[in-house]
C-alpha atoms as a PDB file:
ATOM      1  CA  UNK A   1     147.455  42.053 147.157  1.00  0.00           C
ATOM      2  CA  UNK A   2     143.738  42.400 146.140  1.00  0.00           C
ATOM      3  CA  UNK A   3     142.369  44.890 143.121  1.00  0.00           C
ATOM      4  CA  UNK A   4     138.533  45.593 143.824  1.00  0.00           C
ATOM      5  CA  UNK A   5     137.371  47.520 141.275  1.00  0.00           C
ATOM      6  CA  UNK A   6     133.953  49.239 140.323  1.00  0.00           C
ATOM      7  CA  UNK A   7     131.938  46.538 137.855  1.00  0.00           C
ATOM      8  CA  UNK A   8     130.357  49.372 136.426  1.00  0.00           C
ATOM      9  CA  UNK A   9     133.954  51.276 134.745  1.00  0.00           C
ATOM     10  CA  UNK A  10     135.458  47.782 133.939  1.00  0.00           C
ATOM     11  CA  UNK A  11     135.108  46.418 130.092  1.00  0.00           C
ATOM     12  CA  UNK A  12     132.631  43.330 130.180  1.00  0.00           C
ATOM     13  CA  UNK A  13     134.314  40.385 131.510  1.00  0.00           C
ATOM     14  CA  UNK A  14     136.917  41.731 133.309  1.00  0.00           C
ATOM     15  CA  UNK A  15     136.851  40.259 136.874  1.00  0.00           C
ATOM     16  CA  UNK A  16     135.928  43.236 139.574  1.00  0.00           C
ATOM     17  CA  UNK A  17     138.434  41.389 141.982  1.00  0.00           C
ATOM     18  CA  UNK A  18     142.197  40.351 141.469  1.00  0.00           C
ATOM     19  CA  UNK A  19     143.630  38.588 144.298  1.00  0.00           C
ATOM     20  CA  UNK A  20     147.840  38.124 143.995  1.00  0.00           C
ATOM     21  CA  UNK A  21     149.992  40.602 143.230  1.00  0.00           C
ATOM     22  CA  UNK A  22     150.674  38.519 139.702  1.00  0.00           C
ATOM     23  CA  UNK A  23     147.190  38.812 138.708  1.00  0.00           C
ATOM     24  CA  UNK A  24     146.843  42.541 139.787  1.00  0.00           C
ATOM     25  CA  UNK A  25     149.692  43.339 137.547  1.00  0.00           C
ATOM     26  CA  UNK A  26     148.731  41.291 134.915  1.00  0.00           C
ATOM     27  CA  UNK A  27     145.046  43.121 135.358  1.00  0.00           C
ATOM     28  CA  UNK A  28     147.145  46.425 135.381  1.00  0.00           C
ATOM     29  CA  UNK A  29     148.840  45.528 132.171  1.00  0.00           C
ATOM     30  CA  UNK A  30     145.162  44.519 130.398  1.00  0.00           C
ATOM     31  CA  UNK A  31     144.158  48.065 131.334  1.00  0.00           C
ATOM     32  CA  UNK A  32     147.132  49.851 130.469  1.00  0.00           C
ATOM     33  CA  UNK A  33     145.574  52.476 128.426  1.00  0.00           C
ATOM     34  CA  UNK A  34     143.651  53.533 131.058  1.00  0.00           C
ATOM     35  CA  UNK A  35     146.745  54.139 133.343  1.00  0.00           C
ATOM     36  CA  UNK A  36     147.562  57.479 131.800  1.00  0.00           C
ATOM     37  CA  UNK A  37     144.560  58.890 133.515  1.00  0.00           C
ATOM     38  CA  UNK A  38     144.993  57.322 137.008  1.00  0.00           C
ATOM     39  CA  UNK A  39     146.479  58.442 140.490  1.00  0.00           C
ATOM     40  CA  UNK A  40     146.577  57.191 143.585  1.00  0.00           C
ATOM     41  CA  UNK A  41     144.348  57.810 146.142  1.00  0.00           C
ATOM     42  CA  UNK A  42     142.195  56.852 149.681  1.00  0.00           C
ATOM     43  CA  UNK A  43     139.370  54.820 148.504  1.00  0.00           C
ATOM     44  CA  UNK A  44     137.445  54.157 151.749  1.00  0.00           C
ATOM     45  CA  UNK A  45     140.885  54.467 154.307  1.00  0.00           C
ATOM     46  CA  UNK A  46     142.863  52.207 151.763  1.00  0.00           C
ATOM     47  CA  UNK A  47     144.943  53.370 149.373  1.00  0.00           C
ATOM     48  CA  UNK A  48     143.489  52.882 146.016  1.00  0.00           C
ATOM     49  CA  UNK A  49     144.067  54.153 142.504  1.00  0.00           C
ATOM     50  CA  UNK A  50     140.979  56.369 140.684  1.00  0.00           C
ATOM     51  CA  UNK A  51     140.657  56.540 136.860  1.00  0.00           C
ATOM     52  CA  UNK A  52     139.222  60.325 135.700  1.00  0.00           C
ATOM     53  CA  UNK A  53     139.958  60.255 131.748  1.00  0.00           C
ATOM     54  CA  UNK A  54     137.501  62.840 131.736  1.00  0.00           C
ATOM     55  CA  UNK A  55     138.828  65.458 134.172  1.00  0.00           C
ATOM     56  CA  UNK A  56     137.593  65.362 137.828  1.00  0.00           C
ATOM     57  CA  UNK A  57     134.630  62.948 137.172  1.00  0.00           C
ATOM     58  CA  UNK A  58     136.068  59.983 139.197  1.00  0.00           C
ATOM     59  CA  UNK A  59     135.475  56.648 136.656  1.00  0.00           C
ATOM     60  CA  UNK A  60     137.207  53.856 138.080  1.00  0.00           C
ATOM     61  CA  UNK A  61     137.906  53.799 141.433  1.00  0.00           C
ATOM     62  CA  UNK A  62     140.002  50.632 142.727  1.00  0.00           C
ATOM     63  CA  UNK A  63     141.107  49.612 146.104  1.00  0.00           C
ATOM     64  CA  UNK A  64     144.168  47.604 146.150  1.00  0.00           C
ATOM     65  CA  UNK A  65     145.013  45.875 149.338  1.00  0.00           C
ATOM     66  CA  UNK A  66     148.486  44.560 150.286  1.00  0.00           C
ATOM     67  CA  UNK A  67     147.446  41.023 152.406  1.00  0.00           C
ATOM     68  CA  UNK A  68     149.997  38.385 153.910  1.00  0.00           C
ATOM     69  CA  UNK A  69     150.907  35.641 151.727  1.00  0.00           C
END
């Protein structure tokens, strides 16, 4: 699994790219206050998640890719 997420919406030093699903949900965790405001989406044909914790203005989007071990 990959996380590739905007550089822009992340907090400084937070890695735009997470490759294995432990570091993904380990990322996830980091983030977790975030999570109330995200849903799952198609971020260019993959499914991704987008973070909007101010209504319909799109923060955070974040492809996450499942990929063979």
């Amino acid at each position: 699994m990959v996380r590739r997420a905007d550089p822009t919406a992340l907090p400084p030093r937070v890695p735009v790219e997470l490759g294995g699903a432990h570091a993904v949900a380990k990322g996830t965790v980091a983030l977790r206050e975030r999570s109330r405001f995200a849903d799952l989406a198609v971020v260019d044909g993959d499914v991704g998640l987008v973070v909007a914790p101010r209504g319909p203005h799109v923060q955070q989007p974040a492809q996450v890719t499942p990929r063979a071990a």
